[in-house]
PDB file of N, CA and C in Angstrom:
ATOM      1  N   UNK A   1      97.935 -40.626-119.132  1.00  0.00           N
ATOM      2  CA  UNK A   1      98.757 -40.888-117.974  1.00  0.00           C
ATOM      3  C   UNK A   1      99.184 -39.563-117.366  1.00  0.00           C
ATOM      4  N   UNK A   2      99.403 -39.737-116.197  1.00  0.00           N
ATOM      5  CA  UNK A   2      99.844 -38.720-115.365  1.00  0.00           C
ATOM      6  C   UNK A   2     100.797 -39.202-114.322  1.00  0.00           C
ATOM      7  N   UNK A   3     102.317 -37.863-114.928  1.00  0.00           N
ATOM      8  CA  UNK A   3     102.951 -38.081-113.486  1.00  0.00           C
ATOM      9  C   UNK A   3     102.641 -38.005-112.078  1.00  0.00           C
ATOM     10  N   UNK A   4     103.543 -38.909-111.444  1.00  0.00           N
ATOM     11  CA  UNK A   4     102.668 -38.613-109.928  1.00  0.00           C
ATOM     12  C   UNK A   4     103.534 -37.759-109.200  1.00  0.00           C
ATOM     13  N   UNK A   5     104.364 -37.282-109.878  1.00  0.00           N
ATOM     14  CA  UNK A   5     104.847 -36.783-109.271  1.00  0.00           C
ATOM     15  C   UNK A   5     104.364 -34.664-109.380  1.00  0.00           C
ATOM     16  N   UNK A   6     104.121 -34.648-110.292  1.00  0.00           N
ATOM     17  CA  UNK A   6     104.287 -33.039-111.133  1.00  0.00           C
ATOM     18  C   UNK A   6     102.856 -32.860-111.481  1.00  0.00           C
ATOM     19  N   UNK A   7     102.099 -33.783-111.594  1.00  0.00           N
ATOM     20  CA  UNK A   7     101.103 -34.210-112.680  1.00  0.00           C
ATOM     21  C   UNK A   7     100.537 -33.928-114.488  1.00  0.00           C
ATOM     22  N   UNK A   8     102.027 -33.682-114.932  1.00  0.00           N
ATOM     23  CA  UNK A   8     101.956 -33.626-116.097  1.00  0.00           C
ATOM     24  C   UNK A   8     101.731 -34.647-116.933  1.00  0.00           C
ATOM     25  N   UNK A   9     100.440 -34.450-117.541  1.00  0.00           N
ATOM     26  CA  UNK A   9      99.816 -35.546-118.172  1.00  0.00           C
ATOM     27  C   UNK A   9     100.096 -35.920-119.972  1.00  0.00           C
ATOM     28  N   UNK A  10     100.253 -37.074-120.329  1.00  0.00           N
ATOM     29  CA  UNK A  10     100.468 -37.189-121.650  1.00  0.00           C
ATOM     30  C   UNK A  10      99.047 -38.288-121.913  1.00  0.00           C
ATOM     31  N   UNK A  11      98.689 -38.023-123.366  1.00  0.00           N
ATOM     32  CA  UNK A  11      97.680 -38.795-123.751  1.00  0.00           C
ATOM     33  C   UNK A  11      97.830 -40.449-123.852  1.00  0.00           C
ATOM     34  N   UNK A  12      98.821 -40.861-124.852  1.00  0.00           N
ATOM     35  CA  UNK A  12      98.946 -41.713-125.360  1.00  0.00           C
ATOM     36  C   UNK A  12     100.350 -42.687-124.540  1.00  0.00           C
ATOM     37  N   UNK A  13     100.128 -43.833-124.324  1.00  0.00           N
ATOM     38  CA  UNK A  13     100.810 -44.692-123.818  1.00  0.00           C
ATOM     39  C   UNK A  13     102.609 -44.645-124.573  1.00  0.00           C
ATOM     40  N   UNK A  14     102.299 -44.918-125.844  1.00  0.00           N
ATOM     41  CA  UNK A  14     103.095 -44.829-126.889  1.00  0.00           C
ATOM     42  C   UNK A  14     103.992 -43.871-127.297  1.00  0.00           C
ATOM     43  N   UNK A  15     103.317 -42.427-126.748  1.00  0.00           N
ATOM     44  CA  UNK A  15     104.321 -41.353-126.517  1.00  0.00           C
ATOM     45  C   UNK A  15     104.859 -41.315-125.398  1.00  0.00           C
ATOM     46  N   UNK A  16     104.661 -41.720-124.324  1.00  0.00           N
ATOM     47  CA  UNK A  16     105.166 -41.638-122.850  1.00  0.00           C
ATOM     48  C   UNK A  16     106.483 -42.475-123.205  1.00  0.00           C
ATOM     49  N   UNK A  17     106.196 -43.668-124.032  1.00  0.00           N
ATOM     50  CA  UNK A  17     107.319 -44.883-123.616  1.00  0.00           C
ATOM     51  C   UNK A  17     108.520 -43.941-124.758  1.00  0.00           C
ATOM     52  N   UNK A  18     107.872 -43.370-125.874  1.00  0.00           N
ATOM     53  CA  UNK A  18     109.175 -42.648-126.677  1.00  0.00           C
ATOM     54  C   UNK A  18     109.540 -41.890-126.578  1.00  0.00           C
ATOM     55  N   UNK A  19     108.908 -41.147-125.347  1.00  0.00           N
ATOM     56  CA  UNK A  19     109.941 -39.811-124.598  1.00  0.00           C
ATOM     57  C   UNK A  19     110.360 -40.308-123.739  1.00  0.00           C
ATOM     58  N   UNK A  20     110.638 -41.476-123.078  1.00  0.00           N
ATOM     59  CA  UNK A  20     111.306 -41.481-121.906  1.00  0.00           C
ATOM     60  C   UNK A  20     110.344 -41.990-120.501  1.00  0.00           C
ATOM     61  N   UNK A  21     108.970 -41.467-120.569  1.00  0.00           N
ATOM     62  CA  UNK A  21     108.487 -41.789-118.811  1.00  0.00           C
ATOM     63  C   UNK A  21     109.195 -43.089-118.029  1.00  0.00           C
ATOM     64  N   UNK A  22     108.953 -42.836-117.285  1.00  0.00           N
ATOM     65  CA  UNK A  22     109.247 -43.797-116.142  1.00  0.00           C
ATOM     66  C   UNK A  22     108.005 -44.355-115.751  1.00  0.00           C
ATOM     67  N   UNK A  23     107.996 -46.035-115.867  1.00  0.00           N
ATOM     68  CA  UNK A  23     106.730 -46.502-115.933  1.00  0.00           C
ATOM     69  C   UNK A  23     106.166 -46.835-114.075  1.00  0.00           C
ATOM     70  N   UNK A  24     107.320 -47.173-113.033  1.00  0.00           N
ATOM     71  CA  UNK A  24     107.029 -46.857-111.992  1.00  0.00           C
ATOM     72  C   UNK A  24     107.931 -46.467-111.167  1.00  0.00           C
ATOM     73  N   UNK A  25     108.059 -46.413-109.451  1.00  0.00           N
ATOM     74  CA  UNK A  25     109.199 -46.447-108.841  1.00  0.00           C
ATOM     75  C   UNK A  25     109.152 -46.571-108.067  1.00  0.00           C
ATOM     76  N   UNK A  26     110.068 -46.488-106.752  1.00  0.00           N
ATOM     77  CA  UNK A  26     109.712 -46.220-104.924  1.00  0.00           C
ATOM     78  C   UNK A  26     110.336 -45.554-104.552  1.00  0.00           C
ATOM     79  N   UNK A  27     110.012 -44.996-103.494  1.00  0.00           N
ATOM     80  CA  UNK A  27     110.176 -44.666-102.183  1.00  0.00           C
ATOM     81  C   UNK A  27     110.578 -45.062-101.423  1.00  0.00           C
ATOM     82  N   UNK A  28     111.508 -45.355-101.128  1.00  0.00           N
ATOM     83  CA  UNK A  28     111.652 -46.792 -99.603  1.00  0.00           C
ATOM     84  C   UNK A  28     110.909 -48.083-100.348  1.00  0.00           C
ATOM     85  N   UNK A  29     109.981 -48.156 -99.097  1.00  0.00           N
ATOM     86  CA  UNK A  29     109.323 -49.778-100.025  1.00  0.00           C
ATOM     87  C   UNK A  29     108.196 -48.739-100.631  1.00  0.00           C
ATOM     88  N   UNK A  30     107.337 -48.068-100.854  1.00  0.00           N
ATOM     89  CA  UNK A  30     106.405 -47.904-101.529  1.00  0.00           C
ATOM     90  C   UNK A  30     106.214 -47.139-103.080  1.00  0.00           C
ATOM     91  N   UNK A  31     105.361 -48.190-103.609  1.00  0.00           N
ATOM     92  CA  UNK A  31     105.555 -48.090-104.781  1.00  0.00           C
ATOM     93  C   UNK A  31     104.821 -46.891-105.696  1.00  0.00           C
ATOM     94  N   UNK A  32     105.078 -46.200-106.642  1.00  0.00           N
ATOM     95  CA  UNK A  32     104.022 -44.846-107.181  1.00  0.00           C
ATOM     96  C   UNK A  32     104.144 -45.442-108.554  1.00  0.00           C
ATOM     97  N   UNK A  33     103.269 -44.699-109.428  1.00  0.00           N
ATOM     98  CA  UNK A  33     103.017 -44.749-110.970  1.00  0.00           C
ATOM     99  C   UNK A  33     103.712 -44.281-111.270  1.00  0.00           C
ATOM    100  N   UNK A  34     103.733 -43.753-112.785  1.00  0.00           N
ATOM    101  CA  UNK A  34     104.552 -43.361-113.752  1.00  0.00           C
ATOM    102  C   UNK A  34     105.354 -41.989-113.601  1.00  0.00           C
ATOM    103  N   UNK A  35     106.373 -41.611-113.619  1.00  0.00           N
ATOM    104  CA  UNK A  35     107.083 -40.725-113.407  1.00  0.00           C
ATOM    105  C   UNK A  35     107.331 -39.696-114.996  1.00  0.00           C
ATOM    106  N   UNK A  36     107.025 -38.682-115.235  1.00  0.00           N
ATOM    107  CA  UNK A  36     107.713 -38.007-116.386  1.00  0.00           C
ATOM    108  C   UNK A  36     109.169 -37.692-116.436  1.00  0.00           C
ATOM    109  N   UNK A  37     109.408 -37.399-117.856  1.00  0.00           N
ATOM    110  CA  UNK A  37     111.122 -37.458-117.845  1.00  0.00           C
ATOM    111  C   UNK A  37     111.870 -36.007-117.143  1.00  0.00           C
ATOM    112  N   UNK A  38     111.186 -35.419-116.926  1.00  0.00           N
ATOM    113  CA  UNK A  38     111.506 -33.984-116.221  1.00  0.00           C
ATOM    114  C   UNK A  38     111.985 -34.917-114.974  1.00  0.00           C
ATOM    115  N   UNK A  39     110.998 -34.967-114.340  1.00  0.00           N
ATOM    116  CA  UNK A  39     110.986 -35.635-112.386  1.00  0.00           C
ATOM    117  C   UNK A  39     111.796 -36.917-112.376  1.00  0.00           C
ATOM    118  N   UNK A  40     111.768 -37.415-113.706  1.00  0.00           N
ATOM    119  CA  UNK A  40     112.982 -39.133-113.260  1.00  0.00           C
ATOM    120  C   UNK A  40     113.811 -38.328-113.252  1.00  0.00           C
ATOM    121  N   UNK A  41     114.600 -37.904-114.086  1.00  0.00           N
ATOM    122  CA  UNK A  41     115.864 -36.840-114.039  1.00  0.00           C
ATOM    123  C   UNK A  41     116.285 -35.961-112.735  1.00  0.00           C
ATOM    124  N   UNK A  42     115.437 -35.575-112.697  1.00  0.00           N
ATOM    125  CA  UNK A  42     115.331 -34.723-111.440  1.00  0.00           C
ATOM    126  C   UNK A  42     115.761 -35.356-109.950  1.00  0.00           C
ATOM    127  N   UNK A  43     114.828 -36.144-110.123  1.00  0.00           N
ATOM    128  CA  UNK A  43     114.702 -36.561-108.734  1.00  0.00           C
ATOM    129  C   UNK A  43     114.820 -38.514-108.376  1.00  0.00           C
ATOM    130  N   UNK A  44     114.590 -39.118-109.456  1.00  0.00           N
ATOM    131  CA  UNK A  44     114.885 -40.682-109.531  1.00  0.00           C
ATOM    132  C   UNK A  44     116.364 -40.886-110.071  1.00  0.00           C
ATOM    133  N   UNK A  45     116.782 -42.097-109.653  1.00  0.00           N
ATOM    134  CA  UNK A  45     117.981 -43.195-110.303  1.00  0.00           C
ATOM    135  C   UNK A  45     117.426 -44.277-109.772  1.00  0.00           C
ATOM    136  N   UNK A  46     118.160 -45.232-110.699  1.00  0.00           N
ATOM    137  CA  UNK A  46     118.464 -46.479-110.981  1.00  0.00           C
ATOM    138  C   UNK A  46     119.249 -47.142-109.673  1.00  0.00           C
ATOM    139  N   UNK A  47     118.055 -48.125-108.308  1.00  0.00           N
ATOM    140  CA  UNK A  47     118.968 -48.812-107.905  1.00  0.00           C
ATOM    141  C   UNK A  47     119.791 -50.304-107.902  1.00  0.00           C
ATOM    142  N   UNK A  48     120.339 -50.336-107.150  1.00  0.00           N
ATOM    143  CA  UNK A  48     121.125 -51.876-106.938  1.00  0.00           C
ATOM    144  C   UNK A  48     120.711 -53.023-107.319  1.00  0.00           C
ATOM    145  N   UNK A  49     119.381 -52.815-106.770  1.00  0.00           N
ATOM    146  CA  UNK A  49     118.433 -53.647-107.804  1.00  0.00           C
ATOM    147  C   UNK A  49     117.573 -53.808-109.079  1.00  0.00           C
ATOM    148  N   UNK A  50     117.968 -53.015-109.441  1.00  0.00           N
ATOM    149  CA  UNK A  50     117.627 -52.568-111.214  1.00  0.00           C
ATOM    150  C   UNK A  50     116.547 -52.157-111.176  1.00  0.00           C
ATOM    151  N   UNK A  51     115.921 -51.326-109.900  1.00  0.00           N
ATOM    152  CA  UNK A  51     114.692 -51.047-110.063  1.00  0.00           C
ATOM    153  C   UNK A  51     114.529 -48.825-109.930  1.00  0.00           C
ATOM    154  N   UNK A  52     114.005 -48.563-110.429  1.00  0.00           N
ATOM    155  CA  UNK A  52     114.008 -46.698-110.370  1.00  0.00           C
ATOM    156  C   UNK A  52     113.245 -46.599-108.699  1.00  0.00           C
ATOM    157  N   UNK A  53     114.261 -45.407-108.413  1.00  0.00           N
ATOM    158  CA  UNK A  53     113.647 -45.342-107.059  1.00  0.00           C
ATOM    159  C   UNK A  53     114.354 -43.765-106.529  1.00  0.00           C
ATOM    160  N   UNK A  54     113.784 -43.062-105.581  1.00  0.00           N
ATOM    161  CA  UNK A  54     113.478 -41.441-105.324  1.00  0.00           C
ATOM    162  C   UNK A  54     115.437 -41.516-104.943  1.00  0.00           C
ATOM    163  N   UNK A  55     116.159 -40.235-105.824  1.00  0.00           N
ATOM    164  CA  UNK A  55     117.330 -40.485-104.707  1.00  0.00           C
ATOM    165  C   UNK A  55     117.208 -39.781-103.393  1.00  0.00           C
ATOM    166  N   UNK A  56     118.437 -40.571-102.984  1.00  0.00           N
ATOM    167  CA  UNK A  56     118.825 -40.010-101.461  1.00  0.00           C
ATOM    168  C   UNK A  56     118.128 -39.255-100.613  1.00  0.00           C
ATOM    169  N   UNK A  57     118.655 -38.149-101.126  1.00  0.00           N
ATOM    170  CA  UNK A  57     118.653 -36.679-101.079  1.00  0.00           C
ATOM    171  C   UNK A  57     116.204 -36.397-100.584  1.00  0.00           C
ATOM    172  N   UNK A  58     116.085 -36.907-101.711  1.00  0.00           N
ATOM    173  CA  UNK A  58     114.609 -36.863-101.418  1.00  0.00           C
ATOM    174  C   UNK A  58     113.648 -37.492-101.006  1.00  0.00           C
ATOM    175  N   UNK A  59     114.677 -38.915-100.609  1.00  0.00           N
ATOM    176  CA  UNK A  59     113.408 -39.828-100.045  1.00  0.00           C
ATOM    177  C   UNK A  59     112.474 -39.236 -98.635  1.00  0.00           C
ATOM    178  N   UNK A  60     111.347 -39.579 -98.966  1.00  0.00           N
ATOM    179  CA  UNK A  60     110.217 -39.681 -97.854  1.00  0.00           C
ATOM    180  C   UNK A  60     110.075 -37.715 -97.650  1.00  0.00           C
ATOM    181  N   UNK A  61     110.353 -37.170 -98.652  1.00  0.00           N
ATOM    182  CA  UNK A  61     110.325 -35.734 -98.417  1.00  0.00           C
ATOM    183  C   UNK A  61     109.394 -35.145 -99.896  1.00  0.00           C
ATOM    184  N   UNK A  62     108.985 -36.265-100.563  1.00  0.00           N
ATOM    185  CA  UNK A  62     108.081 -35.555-101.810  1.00  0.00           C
ATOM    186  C   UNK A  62     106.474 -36.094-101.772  1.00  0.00           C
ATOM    187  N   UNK A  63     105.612 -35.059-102.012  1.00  0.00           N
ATOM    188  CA  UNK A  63     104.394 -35.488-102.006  1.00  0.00           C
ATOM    189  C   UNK A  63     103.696 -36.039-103.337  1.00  0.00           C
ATOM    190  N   UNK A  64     103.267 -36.788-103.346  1.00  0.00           N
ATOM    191  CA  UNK A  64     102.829 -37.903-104.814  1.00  0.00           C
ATOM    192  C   UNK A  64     101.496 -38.002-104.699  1.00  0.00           C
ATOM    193  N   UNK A  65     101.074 -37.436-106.271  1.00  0.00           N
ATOM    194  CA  UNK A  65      99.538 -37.229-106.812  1.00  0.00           C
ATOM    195  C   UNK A  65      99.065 -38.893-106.834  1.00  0.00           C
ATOM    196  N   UNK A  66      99.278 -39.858-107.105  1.00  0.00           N
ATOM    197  CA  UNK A  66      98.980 -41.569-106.726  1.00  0.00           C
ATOM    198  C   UNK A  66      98.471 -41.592-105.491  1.00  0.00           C
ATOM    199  N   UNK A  67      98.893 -40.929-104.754  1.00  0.00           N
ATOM    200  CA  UNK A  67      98.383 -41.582-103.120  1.00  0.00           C
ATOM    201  C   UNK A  67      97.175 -41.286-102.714  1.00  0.00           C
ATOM    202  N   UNK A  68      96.214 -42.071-102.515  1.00  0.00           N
ATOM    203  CA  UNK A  68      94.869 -42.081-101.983  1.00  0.00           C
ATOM    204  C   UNK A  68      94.409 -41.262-100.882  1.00  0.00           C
ATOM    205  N   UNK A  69      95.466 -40.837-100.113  1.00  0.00           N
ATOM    206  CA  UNK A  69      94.859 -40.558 -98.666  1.00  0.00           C
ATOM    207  C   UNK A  69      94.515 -39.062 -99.229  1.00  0.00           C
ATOM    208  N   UNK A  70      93.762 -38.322 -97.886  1.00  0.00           N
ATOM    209  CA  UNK A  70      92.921 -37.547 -97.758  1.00  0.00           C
ATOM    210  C   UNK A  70      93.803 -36.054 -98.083  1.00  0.00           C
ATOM    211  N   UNK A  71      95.031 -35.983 -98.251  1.00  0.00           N
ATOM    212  CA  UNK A  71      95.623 -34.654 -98.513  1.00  0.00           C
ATOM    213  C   UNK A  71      95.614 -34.566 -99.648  1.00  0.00           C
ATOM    214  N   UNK A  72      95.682 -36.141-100.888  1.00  0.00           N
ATOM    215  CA  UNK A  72      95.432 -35.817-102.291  1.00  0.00           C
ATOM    216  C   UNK A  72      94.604 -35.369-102.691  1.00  0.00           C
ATOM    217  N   UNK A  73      93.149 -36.208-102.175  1.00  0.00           N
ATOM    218  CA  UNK A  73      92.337 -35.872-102.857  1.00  0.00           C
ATOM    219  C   UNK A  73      91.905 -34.630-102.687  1.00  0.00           C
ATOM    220  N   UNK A  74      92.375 -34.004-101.310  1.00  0.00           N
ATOM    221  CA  UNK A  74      91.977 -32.327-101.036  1.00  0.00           C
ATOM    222  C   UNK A  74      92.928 -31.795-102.438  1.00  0.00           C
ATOM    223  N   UNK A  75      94.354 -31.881-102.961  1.00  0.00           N
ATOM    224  CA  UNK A  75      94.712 -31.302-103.563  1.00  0.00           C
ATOM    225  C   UNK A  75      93.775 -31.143-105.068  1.00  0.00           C
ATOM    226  N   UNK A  76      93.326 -32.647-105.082  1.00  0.00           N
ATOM    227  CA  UNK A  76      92.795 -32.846-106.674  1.00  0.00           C
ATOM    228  C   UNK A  76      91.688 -32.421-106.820  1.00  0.00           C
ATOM    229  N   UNK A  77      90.413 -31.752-105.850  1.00  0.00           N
ATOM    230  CA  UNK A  77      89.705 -31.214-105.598  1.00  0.00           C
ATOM    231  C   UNK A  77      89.905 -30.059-106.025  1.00  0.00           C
ATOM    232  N   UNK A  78      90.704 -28.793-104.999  1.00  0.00           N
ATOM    233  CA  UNK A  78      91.031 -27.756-105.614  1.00  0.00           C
ATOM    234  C   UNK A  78      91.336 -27.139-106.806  1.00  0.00           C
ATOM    235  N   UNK A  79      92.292 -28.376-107.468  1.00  0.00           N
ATOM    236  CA  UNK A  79      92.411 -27.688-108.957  1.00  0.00           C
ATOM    237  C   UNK A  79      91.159 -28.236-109.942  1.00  0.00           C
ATOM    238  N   UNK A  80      90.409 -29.190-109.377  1.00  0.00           N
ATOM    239  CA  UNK A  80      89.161 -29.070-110.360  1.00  0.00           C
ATOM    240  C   UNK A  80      88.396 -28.083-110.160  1.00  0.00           C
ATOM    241  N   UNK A  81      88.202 -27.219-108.995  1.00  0.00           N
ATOM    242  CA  UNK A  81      87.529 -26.261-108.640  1.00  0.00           C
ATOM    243  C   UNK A  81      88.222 -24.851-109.735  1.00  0.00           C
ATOM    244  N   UNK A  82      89.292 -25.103-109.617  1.00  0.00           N
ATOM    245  CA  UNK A  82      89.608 -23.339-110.048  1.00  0.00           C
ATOM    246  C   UNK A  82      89.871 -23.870-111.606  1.00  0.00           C
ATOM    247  N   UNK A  83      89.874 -25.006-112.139  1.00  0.00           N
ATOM    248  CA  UNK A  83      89.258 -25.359-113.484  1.00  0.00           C
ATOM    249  C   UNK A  83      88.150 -24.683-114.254  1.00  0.00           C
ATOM    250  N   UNK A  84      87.105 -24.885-113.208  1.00  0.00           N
ATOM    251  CA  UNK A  84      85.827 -25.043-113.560  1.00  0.00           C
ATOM    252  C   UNK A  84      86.015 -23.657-113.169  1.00  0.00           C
ATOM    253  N   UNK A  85      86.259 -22.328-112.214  1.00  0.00           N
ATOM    254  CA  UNK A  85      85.865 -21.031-112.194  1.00  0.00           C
ATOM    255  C   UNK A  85      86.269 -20.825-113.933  1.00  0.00           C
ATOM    256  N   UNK A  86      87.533 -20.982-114.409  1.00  0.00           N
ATOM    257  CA  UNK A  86      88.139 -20.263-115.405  1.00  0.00           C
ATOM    258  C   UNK A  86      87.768 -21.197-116.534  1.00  0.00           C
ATOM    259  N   UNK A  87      86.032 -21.680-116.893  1.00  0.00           N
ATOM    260  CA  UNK A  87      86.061 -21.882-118.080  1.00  0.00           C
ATOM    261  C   UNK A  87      84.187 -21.764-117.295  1.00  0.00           C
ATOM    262  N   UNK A  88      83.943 -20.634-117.037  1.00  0.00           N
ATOM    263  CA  UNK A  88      82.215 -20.854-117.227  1.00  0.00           C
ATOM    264  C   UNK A  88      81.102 -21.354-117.868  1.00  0.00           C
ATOM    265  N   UNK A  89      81.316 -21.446-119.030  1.00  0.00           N
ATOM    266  CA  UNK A  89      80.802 -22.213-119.645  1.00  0.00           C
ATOM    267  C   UNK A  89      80.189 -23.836-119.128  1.00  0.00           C
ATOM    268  N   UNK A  90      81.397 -24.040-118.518  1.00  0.00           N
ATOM    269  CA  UNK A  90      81.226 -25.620-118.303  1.00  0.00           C
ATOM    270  C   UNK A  90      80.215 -25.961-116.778  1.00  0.00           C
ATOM    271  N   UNK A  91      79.988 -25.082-116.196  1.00  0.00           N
ATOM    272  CA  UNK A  91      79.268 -25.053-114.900  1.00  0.00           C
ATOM    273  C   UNK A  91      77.931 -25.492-115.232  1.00  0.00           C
ATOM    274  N   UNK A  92      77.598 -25.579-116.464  1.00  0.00           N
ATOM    275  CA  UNK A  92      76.317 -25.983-116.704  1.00  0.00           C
ATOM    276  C   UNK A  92      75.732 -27.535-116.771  1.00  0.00           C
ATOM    277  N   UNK A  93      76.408 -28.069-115.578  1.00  0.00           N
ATOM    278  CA  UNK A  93      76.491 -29.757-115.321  1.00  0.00           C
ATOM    279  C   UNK A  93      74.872 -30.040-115.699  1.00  0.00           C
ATOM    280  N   UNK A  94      74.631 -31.547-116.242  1.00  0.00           N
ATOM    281  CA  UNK A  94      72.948 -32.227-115.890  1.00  0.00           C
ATOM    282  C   UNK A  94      73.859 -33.648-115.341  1.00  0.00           C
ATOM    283  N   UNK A  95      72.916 -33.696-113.946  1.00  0.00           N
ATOM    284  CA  UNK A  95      72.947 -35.069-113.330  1.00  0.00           C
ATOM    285  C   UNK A  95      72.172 -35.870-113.809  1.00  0.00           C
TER     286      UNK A  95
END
């Protein structure tokens, strides 16, 4: 899993739920994946409706690794790129 927010990733389901992650939240109405306990802290609470959601202060002002459109995937691109410079080895793809 990966936050969507930070994208700090944990392996196992089972450790996420016993440190704490945050399994989803919103934005206004829209909904993102799992949050790590750094960024709920940070930046989520608990609303009115018992549901986790961005406070105040940051709604509609944070950019989230979940979202499909075309600025993510430019982001998620890039860091696979400078991945792959700093481990040469691995450039040796077979299609």
């Amino acid at each position: 899993m990966r936050c969507s927010i930070c994208g700090f990733q944990i392996d196992l389901v089972e450790d996420a739920i016993e440190h704490g992650w945050t399994p989803y939240f919103f934005d206004g109405d829209r909904e993102h994946e799992v949050a790590c306990p750094t960024c709920s802290a940070a930046l989520l609470q608990m609303g009115e409706d018992g549901e986790w959601e961005v406070k105040e202060d940051f709604r509609g002002k944070l950019k989230y690794l979940d979202e499909t459109g075309y600025e993510a995937r430019q982001d998620h691109l890039l860091i696979g790129i400078a991945v792959l410079e700093n481990e040469p080895g691995k450039l040796n793809w077979q299609w």
